[in-house]
ModelCIF file with pLDDT and N, C-alpha, C, O atoms, coordinates in Angstrom:
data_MODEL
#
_entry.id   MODEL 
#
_entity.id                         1 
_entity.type                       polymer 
_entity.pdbx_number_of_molecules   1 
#
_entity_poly.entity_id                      1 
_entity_poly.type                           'polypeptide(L)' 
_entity_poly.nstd_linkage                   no 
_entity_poly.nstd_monomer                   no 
_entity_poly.pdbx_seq_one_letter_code       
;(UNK)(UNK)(UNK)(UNK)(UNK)(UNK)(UNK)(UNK)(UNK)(UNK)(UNK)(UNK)(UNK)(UNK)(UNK)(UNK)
(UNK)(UNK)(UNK)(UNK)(UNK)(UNK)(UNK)(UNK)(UNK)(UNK)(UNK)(UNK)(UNK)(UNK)(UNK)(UNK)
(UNK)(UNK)(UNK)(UNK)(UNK)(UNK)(UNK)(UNK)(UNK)(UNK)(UNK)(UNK)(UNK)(UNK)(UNK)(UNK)
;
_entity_poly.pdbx_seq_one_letter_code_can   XXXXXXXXXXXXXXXXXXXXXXXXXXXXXXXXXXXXXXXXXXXXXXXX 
_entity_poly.pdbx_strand_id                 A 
#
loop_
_entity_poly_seq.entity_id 
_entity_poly_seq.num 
_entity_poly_seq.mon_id 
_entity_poly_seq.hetero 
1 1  UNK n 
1 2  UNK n 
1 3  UNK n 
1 4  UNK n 
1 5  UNK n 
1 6  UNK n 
1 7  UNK n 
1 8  UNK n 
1 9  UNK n 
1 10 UNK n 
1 11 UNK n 
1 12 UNK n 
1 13 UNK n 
1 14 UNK n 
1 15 UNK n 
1 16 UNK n 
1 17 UNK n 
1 18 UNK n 
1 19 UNK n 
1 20 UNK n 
1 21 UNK n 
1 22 UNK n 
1 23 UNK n 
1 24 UNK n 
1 25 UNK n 
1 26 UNK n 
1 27 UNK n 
1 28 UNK n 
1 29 UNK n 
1 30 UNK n 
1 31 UNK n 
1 32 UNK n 
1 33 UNK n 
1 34 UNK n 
1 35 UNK n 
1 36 UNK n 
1 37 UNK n 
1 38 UNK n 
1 39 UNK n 
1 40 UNK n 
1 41 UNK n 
1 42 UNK n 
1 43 UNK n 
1 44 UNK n 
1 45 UNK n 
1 46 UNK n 
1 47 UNK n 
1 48 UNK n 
#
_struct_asym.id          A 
_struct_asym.entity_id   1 
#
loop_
_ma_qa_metric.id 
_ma_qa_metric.mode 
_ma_qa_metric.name 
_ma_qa_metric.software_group_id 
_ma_qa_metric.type 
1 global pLDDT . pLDDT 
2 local  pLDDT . pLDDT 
#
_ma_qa_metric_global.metric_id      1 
_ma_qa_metric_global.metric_value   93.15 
_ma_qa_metric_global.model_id       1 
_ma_qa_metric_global.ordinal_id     1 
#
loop_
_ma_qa_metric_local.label_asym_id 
_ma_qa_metric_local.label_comp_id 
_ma_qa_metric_local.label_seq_id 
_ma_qa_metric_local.metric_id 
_ma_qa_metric_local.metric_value 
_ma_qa_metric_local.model_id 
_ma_qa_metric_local.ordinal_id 
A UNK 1  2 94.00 1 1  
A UNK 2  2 97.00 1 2  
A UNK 3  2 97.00 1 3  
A UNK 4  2 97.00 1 4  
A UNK 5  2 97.00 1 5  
A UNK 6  2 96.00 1 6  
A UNK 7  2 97.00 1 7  
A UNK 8  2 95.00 1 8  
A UNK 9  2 96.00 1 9  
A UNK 10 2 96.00 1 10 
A UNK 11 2 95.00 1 11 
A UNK 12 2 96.00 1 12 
A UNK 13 2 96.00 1 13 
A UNK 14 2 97.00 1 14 
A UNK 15 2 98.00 1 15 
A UNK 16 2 98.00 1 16 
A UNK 17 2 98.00 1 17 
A UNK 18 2 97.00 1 18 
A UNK 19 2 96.00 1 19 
A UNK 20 2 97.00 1 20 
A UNK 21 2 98.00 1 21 
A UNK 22 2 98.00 1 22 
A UNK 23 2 97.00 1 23 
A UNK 24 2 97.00 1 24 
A UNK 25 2 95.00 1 25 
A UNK 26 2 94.00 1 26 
A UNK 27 2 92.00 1 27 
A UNK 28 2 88.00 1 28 
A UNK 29 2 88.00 1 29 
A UNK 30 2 89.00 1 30 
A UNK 31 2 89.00 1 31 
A UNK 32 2 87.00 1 32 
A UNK 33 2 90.00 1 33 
A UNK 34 2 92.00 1 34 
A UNK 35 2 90.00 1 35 
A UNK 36 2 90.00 1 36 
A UNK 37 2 91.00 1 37 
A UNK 38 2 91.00 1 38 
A UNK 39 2 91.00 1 39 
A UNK 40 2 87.00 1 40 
A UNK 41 2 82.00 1 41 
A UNK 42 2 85.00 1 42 
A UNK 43 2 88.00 1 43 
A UNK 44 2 90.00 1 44 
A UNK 45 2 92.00 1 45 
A UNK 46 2 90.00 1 46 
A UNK 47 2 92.00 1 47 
A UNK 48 2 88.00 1 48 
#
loop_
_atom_site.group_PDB 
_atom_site.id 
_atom_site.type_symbol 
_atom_site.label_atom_id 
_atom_site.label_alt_id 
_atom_site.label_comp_id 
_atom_site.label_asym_id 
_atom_site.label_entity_id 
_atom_site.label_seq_id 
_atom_site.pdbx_PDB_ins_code 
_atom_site.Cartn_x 
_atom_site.Cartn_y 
_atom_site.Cartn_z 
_atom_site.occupancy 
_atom_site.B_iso_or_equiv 
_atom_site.pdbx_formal_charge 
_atom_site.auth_seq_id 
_atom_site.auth_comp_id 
_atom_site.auth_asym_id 
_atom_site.auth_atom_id 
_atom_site.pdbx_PDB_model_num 
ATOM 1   N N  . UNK A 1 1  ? 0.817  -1.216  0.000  1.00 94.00 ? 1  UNK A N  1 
ATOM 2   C CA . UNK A 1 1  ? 0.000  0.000   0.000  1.00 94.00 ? 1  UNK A CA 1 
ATOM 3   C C  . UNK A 1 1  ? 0.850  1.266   0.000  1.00 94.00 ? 1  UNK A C  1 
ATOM 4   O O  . UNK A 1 1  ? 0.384  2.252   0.570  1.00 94.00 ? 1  UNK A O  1 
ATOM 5   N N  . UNK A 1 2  ? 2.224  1.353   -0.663 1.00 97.00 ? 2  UNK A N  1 
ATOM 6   C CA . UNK A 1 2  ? 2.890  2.058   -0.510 1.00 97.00 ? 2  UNK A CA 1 
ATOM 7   C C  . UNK A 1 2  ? 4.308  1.714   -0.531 1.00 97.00 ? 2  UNK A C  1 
ATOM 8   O O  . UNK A 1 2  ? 4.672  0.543   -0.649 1.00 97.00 ? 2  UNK A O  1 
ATOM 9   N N  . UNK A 1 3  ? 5.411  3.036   -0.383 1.00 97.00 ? 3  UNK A N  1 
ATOM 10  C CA . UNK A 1 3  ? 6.255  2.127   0.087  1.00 97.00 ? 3  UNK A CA 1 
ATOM 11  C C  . UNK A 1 3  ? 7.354  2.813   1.507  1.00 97.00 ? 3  UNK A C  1 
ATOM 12  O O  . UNK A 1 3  ? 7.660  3.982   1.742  1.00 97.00 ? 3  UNK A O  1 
ATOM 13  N N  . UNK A 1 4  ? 7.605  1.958   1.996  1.00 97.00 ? 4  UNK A N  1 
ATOM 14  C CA . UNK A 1 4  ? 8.784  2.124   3.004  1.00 97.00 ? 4  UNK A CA 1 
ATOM 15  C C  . UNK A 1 4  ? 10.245 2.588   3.248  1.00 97.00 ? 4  UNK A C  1 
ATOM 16  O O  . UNK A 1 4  ? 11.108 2.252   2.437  1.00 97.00 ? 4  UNK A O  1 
ATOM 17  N N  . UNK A 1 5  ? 10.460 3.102   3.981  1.00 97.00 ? 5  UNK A N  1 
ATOM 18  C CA . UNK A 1 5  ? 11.850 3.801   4.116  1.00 97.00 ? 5  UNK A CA 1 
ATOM 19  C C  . UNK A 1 5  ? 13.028 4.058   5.237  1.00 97.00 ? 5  UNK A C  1 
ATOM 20  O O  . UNK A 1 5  ? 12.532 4.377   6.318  1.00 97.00 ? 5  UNK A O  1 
ATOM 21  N N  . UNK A 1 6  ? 13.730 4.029   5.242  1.00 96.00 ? 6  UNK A N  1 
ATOM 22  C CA . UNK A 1 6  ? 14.630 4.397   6.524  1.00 96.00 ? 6  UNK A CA 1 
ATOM 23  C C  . UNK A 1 6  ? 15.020 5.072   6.369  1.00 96.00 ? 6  UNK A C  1 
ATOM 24  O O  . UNK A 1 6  ? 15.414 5.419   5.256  1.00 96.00 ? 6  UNK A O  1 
ATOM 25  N N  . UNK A 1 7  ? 15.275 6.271   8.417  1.00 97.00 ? 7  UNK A N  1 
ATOM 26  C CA . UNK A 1 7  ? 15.863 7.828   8.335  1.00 97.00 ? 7  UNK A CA 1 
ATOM 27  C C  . UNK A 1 7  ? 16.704 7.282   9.112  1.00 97.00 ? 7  UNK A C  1 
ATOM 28  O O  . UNK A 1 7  ? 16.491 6.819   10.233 1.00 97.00 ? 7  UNK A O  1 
ATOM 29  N N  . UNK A 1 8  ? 18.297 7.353   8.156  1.00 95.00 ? 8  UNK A N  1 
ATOM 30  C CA . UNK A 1 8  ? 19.538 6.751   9.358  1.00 95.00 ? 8  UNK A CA 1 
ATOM 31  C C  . UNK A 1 8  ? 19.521 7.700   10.532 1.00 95.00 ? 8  UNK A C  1 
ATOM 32  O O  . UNK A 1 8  ? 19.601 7.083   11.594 1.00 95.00 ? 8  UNK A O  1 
ATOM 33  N N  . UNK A 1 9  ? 19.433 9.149   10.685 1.00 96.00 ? 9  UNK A N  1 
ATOM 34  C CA . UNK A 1 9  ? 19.555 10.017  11.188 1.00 96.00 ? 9  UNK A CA 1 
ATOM 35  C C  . UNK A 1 9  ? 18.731 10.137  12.724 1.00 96.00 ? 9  UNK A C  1 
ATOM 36  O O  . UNK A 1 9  ? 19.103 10.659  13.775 1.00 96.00 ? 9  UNK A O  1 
ATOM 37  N N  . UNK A 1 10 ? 17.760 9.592   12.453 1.00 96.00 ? 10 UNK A N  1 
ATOM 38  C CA . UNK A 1 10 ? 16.504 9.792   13.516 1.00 96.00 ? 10 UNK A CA 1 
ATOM 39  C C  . UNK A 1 10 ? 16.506 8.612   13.921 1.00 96.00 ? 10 UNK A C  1 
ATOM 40  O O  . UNK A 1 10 ? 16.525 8.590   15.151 1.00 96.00 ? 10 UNK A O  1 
ATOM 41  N N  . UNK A 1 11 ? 16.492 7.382   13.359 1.00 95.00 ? 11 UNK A N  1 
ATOM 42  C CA . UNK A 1 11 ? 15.936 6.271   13.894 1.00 95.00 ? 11 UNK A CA 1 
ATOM 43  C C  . UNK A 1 11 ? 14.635 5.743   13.763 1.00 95.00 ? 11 UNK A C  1 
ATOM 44  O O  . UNK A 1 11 ? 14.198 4.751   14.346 1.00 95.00 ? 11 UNK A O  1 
ATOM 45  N N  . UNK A 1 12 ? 13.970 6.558   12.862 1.00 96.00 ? 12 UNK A N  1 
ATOM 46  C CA . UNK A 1 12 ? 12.451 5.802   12.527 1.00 96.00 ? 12 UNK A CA 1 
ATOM 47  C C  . UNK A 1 12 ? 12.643 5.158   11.188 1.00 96.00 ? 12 UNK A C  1 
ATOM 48  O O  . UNK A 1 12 ? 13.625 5.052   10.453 1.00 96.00 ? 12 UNK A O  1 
ATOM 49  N N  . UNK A 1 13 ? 11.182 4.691   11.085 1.00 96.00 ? 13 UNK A N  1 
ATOM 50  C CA . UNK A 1 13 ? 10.743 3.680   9.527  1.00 96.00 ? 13 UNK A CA 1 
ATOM 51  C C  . UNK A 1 13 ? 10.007 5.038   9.218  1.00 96.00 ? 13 UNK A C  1 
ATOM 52  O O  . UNK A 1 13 ? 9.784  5.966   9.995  1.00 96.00 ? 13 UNK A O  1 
ATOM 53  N N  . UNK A 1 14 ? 9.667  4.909   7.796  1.00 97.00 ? 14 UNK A N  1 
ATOM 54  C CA . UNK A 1 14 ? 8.241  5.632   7.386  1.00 97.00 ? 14 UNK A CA 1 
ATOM 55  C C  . UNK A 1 14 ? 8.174  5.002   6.174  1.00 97.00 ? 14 UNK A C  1 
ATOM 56  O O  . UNK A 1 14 ? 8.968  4.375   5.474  1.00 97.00 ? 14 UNK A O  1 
ATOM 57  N N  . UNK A 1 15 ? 6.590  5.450   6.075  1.00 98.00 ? 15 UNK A N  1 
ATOM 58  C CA . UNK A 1 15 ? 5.877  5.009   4.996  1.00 98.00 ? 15 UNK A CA 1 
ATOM 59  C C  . UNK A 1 15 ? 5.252  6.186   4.295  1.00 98.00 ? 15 UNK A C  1 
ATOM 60  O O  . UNK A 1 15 ? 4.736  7.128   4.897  1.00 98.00 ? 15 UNK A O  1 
ATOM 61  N N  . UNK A 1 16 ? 5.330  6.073   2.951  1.00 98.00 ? 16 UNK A N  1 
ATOM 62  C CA . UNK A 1 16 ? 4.581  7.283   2.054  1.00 98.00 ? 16 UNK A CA 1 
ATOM 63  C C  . UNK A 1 16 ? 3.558  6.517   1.504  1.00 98.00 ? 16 UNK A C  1 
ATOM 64  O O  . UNK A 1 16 ? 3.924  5.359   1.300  1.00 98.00 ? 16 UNK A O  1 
ATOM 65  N N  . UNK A 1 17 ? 2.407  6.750   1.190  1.00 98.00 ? 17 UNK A N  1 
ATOM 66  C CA . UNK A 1 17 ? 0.946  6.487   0.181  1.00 98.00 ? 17 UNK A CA 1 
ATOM 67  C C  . UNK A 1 17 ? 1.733  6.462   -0.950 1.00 98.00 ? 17 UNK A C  1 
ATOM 68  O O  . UNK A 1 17 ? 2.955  6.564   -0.840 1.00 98.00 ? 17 UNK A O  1 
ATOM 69  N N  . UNK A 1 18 ? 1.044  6.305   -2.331 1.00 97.00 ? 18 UNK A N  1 
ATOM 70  C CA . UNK A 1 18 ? 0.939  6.480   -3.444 1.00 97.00 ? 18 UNK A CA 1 
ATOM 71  C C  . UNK A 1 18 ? 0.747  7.932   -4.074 1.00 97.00 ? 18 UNK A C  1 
ATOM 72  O O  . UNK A 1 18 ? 0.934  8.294   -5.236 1.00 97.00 ? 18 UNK A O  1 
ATOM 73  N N  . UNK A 1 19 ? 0.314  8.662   -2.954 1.00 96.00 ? 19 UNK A N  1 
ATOM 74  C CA . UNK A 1 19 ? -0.482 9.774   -3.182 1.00 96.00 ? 19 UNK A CA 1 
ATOM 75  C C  . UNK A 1 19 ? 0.229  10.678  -2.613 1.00 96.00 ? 19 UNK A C  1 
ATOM 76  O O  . UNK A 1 19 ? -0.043 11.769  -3.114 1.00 96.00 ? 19 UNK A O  1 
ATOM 77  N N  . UNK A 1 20 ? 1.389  10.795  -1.417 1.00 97.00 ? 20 UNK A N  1 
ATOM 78  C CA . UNK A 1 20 ? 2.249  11.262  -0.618 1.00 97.00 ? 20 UNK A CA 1 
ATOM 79  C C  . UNK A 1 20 ? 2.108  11.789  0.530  1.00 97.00 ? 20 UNK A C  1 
ATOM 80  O O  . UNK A 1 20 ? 2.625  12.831  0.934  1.00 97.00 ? 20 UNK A O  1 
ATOM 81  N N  . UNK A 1 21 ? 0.953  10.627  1.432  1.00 98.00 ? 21 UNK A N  1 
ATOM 82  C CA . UNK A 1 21 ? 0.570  11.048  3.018  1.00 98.00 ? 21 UNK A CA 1 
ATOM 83  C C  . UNK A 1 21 ? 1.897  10.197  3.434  1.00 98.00 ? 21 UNK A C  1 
ATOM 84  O O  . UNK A 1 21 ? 2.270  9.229   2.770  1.00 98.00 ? 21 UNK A O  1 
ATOM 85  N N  . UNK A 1 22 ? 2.483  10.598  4.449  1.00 98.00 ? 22 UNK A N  1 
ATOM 86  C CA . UNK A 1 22 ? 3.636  10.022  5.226  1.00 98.00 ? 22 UNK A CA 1 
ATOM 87  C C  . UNK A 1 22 ? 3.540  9.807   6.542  1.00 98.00 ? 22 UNK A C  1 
ATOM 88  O O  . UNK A 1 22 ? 3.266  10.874  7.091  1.00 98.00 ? 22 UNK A O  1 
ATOM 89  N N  . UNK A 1 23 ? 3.632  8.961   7.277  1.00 97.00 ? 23 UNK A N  1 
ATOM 90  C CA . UNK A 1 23 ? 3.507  8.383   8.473  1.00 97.00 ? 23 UNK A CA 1 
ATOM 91  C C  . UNK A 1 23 ? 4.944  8.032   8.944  1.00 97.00 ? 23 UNK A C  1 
ATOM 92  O O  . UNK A 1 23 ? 5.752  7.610   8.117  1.00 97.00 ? 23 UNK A O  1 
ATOM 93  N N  . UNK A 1 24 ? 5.242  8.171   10.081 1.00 97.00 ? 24 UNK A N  1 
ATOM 94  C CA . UNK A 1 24 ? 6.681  7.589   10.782 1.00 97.00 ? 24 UNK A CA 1 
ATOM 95  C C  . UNK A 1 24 ? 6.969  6.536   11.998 1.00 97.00 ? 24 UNK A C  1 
ATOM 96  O O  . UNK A 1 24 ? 5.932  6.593   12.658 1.00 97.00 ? 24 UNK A O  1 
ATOM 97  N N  . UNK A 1 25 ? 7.442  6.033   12.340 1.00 95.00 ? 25 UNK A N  1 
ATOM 98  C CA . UNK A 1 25 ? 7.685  4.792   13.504 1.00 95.00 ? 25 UNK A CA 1 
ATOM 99  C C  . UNK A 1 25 ? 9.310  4.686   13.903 1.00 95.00 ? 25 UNK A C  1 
ATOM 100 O O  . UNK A 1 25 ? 10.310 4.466   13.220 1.00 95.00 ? 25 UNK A O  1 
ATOM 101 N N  . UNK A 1 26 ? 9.132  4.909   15.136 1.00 94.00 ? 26 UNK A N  1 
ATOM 102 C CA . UNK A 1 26 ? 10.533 5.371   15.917 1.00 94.00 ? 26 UNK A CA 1 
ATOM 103 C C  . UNK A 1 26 ? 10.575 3.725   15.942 1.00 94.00 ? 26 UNK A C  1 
ATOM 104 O O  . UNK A 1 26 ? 9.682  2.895   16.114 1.00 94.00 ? 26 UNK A O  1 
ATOM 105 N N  . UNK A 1 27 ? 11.939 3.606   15.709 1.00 92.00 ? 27 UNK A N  1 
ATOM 106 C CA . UNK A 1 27 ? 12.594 2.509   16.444 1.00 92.00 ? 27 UNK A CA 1 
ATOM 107 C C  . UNK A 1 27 ? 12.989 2.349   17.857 1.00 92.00 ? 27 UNK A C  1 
ATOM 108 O O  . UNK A 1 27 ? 13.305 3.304   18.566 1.00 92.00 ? 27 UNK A O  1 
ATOM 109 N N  . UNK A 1 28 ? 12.956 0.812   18.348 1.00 88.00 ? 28 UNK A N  1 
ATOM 110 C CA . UNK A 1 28 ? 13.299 0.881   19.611 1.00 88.00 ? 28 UNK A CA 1 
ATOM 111 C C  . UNK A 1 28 ? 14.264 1.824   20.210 1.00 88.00 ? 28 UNK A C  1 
ATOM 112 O O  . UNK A 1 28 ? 13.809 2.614   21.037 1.00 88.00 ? 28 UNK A O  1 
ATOM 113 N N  . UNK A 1 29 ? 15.567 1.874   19.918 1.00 88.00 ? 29 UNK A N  1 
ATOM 114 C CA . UNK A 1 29 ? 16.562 2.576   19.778 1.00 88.00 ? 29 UNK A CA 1 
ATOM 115 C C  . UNK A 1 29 ? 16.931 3.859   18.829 1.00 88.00 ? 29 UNK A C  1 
ATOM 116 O O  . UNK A 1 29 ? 17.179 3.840   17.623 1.00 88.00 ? 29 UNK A O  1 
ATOM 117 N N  . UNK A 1 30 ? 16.899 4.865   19.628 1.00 89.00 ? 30 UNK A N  1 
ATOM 118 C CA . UNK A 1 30 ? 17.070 5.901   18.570 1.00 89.00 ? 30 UNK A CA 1 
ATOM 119 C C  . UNK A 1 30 ? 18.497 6.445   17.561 1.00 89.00 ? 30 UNK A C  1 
ATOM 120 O O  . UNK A 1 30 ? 18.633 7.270   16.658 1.00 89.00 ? 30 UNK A O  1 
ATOM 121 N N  . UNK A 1 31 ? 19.353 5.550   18.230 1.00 89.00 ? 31 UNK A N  1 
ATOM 122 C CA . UNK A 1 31 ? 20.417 5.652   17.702 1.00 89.00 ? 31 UNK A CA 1 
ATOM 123 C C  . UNK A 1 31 ? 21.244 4.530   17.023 1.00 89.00 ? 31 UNK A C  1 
ATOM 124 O O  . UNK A 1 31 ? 22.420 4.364   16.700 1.00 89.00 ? 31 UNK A O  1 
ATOM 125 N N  . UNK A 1 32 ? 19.864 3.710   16.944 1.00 87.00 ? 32 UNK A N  1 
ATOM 126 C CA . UNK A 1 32 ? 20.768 2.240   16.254 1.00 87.00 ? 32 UNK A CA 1 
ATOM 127 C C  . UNK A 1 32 ? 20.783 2.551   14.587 1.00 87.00 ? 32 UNK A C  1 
ATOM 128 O O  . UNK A 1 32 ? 20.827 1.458   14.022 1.00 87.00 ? 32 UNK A O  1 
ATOM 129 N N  . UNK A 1 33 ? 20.759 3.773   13.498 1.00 90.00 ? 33 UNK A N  1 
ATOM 130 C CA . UNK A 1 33 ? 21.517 3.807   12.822 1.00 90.00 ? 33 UNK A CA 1 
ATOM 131 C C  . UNK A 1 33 ? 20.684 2.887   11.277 1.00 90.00 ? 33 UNK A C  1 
ATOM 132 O O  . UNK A 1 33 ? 21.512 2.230   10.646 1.00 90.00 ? 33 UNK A O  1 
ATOM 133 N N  . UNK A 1 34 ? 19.263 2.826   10.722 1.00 92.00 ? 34 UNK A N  1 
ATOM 134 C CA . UNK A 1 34 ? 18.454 1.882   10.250 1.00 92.00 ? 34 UNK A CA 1 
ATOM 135 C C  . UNK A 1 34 ? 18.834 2.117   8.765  1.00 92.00 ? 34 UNK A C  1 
ATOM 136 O O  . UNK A 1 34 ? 18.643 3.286   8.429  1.00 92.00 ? 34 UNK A O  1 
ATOM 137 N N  . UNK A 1 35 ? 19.380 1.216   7.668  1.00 90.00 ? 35 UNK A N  1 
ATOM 138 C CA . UNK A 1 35 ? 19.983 1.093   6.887  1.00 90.00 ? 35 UNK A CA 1 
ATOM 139 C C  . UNK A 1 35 ? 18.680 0.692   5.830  1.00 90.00 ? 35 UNK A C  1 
ATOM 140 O O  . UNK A 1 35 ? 17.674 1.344   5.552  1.00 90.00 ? 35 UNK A O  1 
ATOM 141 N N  . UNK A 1 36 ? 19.170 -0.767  5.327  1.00 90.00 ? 36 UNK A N  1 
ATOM 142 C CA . UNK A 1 36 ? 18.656 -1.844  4.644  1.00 90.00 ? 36 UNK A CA 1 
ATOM 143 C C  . UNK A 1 36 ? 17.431 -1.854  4.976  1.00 90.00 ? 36 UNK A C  1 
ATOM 144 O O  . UNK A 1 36 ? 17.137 -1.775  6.169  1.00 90.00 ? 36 UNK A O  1 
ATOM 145 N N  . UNK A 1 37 ? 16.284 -1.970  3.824  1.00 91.00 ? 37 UNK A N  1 
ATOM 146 C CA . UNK A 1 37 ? 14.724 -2.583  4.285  1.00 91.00 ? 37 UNK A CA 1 
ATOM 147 C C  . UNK A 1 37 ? 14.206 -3.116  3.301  1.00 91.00 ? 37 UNK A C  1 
ATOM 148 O O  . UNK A 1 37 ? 14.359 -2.849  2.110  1.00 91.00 ? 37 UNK A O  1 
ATOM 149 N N  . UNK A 1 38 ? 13.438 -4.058  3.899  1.00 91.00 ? 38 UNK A N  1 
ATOM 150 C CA . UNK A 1 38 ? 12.417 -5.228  2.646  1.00 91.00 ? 38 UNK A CA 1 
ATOM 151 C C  . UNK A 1 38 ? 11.553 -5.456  3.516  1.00 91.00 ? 38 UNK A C  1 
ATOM 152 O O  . UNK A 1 38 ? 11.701 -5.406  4.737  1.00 91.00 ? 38 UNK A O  1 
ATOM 153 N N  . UNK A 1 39 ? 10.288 -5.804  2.713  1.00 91.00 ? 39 UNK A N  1 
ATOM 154 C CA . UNK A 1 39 ? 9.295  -6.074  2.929  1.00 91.00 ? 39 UNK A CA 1 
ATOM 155 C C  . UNK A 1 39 ? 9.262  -7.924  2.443  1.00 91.00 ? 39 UNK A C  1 
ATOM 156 O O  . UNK A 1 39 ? 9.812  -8.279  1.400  1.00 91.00 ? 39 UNK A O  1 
ATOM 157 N N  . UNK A 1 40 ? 8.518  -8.978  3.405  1.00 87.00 ? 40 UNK A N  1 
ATOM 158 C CA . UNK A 1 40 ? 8.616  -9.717  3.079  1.00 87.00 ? 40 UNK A CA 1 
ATOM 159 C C  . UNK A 1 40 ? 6.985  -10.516 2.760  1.00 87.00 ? 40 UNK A C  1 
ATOM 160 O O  . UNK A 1 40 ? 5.981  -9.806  2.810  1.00 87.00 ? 40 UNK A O  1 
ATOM 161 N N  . UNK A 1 41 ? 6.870  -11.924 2.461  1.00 82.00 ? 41 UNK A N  1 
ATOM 162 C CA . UNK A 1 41 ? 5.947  -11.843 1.356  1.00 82.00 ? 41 UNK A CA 1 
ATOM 163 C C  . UNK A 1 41 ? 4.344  -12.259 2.465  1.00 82.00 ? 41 UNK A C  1 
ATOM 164 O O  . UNK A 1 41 ? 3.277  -12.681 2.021  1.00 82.00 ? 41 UNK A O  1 
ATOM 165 N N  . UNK A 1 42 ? 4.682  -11.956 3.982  1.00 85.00 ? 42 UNK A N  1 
ATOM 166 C CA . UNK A 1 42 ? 3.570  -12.156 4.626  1.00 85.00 ? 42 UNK A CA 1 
ATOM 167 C C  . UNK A 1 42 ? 3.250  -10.337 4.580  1.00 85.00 ? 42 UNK A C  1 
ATOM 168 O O  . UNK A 1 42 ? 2.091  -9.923  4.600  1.00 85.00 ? 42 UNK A O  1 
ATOM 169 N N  . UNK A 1 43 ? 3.930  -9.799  4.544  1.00 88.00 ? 43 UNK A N  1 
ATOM 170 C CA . UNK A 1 43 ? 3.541  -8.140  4.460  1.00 88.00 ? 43 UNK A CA 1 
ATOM 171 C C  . UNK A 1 43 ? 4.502  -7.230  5.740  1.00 88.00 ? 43 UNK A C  1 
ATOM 172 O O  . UNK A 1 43 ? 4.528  -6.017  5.945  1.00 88.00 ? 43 UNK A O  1 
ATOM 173 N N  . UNK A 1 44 ? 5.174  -8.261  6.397  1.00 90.00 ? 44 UNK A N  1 
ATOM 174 C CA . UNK A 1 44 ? 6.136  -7.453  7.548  1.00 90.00 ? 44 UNK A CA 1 
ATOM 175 C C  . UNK A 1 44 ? 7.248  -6.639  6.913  1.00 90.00 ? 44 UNK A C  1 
ATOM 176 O O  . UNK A 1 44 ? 7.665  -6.944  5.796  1.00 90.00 ? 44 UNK A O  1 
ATOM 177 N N  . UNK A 1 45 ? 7.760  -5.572  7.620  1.00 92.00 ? 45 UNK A N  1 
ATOM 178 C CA . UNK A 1 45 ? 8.849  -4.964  7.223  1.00 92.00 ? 45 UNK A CA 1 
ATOM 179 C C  . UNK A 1 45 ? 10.095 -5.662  8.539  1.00 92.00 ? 45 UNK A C  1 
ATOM 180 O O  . UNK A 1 45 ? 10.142 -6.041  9.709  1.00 92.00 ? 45 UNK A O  1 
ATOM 181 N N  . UNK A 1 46 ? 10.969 -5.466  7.279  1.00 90.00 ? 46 UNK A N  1 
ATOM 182 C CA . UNK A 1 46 ? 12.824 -6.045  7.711  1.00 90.00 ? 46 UNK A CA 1 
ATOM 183 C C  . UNK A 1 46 ? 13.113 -4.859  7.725  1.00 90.00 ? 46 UNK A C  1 
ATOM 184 O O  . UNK A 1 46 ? 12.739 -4.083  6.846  1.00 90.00 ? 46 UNK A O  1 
ATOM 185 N N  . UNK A 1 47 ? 13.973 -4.454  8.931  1.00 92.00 ? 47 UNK A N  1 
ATOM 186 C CA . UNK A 1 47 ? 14.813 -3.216  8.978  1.00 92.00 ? 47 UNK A CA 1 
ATOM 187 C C  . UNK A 1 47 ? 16.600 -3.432  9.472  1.00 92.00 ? 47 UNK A C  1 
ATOM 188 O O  . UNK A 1 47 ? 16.923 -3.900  10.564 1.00 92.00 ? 47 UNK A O  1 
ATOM 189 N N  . UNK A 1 48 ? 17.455 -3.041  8.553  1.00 88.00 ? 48 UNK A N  1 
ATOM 190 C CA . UNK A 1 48 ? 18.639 -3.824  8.848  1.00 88.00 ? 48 UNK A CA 1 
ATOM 191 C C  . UNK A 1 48 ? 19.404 -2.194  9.562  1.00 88.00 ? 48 UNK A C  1 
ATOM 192 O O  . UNK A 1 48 ? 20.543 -2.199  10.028 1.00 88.00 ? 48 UNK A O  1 
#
């Protein structure tokens, strides 16, 4: 329904619409630094 992203800087995920509403999700850790991401084929996000 969109797609997903990582802010190395902050420490959250976000997601943009198709349309460009954006939503954000802090990681546990705000300084662990979130690189790499995939989505896998049950619909969860991988955050490396």
């Amino acid at each position: 329904d969109g797609c997903w992203f990582t802010e190395w800087a902050t420490g959250y995920v976000g997601h943009i619409t198709p349309d460009g509403a954006i939503e954000r999700f802090p990681l546990p850790d705000p300084t662990s630094e979130p690189h790499g991401i995939a989505v896998d084929d049950r619909g969860a996000v991988w955050v490396a």
